[in-house]
C-alpha atoms as a PDB file:
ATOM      1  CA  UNK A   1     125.707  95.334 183.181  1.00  0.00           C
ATOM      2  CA  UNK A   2     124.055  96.963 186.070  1.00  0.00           C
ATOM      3  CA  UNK A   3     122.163  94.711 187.583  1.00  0.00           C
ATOM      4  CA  UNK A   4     121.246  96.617 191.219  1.00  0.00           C
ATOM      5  CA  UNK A   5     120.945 100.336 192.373  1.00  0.00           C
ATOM      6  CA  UNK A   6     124.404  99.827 193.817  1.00  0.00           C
ATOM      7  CA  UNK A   7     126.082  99.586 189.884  1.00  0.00           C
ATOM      8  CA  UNK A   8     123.542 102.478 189.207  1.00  0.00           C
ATOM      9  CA  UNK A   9     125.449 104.932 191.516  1.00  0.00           C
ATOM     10  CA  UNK A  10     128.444 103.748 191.023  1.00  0.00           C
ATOM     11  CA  UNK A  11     128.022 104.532 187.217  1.00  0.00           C
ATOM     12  CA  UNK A  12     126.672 107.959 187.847  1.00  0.00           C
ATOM     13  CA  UNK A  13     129.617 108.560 189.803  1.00  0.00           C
ATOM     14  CA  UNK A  14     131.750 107.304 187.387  1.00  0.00           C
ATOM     15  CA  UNK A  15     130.559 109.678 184.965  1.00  0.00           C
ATOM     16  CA  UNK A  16     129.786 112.625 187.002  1.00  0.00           C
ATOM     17  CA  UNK A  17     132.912 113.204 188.140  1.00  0.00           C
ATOM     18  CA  UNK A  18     134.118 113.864 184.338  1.00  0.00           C
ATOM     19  CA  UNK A  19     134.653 117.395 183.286  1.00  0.00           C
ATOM     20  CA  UNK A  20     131.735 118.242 180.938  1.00  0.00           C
ATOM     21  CA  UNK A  21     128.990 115.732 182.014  1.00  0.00           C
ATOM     22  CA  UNK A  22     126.124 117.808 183.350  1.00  0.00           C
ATOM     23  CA  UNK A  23     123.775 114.723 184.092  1.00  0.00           C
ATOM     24  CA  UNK A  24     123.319 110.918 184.015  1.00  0.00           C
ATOM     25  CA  UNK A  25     120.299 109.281 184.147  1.00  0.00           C
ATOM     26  CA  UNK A  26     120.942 105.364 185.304  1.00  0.00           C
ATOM     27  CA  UNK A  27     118.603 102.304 185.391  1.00  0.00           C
ATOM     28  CA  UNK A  28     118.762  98.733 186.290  1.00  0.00           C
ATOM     29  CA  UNK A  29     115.713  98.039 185.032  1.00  0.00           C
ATOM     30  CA  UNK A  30     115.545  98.758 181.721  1.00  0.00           C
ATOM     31  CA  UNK A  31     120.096  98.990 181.741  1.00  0.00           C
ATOM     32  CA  UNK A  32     119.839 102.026 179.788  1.00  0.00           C
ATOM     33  CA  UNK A  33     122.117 105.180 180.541  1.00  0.00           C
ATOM     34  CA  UNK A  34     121.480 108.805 179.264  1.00  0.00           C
ATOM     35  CA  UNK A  35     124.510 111.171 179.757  1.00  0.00           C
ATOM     36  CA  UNK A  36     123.871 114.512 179.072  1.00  0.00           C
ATOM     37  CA  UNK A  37     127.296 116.901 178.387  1.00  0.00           C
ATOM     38  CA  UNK A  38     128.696 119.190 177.100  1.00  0.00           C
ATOM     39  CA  UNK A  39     130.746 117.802 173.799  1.00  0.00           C
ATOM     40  CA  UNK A  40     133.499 121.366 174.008  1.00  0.00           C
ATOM     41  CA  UNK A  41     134.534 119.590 177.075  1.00  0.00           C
ATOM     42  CA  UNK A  42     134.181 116.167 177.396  1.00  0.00           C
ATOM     43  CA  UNK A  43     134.180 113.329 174.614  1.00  0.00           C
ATOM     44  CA  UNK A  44     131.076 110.271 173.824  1.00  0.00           C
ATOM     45  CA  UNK A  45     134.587 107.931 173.610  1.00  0.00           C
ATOM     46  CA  UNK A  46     135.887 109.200 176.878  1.00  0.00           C
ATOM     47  CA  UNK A  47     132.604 108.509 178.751  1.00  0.00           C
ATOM     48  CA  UNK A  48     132.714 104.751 176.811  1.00  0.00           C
ATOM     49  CA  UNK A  49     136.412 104.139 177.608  1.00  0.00           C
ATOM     50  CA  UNK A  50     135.544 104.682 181.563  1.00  0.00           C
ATOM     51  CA  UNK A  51     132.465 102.398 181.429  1.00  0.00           C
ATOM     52  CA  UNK A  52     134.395  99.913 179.856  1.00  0.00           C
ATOM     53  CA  UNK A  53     137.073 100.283 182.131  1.00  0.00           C
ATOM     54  CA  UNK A  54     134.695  99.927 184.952  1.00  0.00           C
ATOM     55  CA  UNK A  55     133.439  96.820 182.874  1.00  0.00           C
ATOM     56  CA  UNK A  56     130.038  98.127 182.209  1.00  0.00           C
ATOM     57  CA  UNK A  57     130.086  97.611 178.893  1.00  0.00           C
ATOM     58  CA  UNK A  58     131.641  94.001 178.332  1.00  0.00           C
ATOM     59  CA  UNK A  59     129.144  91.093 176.513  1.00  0.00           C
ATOM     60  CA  UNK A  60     127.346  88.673 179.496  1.00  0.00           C
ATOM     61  CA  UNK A  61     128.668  85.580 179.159  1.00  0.00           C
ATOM     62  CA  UNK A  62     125.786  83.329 177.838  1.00  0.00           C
ATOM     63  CA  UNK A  63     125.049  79.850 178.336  1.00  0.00           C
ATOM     64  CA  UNK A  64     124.467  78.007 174.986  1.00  0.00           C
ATOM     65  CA  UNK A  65     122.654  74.911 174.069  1.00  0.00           C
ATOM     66  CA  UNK A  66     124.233  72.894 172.153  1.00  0.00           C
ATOM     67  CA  UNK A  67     123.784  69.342 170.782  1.00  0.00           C
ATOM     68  CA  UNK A  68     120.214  69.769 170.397  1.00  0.00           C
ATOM     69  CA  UNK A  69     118.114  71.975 167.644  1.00  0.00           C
ATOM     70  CA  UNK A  70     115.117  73.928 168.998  1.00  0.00           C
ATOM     71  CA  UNK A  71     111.748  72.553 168.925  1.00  0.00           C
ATOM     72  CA  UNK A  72     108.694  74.058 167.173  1.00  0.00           C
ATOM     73  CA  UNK A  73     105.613  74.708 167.919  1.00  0.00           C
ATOM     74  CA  UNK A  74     103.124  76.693 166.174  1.00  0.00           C
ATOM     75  CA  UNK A  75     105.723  77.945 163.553  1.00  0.00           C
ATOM     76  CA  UNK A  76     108.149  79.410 166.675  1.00  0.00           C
ATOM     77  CA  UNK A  77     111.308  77.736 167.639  1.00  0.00           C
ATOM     78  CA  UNK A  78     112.303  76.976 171.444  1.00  0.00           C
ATOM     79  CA  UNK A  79     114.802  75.391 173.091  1.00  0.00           C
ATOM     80  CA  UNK A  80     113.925  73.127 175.883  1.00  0.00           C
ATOM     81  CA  UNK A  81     115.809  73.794 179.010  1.00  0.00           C
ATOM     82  CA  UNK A  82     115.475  71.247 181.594  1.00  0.00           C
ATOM     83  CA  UNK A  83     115.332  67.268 181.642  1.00  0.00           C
ATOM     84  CA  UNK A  84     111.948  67.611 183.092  1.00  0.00           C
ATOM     85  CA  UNK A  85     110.380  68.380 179.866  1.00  0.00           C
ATOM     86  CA  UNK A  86     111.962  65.585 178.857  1.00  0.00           C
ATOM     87  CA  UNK A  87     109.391  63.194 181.013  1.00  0.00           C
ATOM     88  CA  UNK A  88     106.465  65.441 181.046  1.00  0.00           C
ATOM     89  CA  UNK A  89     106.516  66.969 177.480  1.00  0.00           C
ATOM     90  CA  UNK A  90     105.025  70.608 177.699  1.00  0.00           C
ATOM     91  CA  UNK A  91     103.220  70.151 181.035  1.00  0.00           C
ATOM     92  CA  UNK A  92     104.593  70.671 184.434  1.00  0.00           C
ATOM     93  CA  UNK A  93     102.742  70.403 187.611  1.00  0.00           C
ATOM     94  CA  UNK A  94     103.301  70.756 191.481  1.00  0.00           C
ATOM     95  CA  UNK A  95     101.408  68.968 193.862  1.00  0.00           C
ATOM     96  CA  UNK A  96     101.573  68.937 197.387  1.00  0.00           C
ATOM     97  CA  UNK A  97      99.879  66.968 199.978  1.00  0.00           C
ATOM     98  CA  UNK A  98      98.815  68.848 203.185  1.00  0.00           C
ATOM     99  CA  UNK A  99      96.759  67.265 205.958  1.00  0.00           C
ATOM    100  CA  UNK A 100      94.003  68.981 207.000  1.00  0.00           C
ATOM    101  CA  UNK A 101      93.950  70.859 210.618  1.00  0.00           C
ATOM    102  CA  UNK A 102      91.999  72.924 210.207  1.00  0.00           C
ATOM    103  CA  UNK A 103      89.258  73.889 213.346  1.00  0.00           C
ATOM    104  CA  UNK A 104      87.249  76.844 213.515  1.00  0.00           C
ATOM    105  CA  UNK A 105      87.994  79.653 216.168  1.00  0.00           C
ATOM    106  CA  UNK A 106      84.184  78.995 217.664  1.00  0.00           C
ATOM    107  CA  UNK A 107      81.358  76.783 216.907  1.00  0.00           C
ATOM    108  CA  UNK A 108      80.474  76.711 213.609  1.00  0.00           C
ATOM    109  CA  UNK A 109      78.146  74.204 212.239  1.00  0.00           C
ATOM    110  CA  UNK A 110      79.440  72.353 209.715  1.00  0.00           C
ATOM    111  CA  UNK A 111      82.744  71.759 210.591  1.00  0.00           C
ATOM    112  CA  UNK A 112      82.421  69.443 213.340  1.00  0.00           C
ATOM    113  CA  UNK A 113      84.819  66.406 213.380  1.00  0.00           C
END
């Protein structure tokens, strides 16, 4: 997975410096690579065998729920992944209490204290 331009370049080089690839276009973005090459020189297992040497292609590890079945709503399952839905049900809120200090740079009626 390339998760940061510095996986990007090191996959173009990688790939670059096999014989027959003429160009490799790399995102993190979107994790997509196009290799363009020529296929008298160079194979599309060779260029998979060095990205999954370089461990580009390997499966994420995951983290699964389990012990609990997904909850519905509106016809779409979801899982539920923190305890504080557990108190608040589907709403969460943040609230912070800030004094006020404010003053104003000059006069200004209205905001006398």
């Amino acid at each position: 997975m390339m998760y940061a331009d510095h996986h990007v370049l090191a996959v173009r080089q990688l790939l670059l410096a096999l014989p027959g690839v003429v160009d490799v276009y790399a995102s993190s973005s979107f994790q997509v690579v196009d290799v363009s090459f020529d296929e008298t020189r160079c194979a599309e297992e060779e260029i998979r065998s060095v990205l999954a040497e370089a461990g580009y292609l390997a499966e994420l590890p995951v983290a699964v729920e389990f012990g609990s079945g997904p909850a519905v709503e509106k016809g779409k399952p979801f899982f539920r992944h923190t305890a504080v839905f557990l108190q608040t049900d589907r709403t969460i809120t943040f609230a912070q209490d800030v004094p006020e200090m404010a003053r104003p740079l000059w006069p200004c009626p209205g905001l006398e204290k």
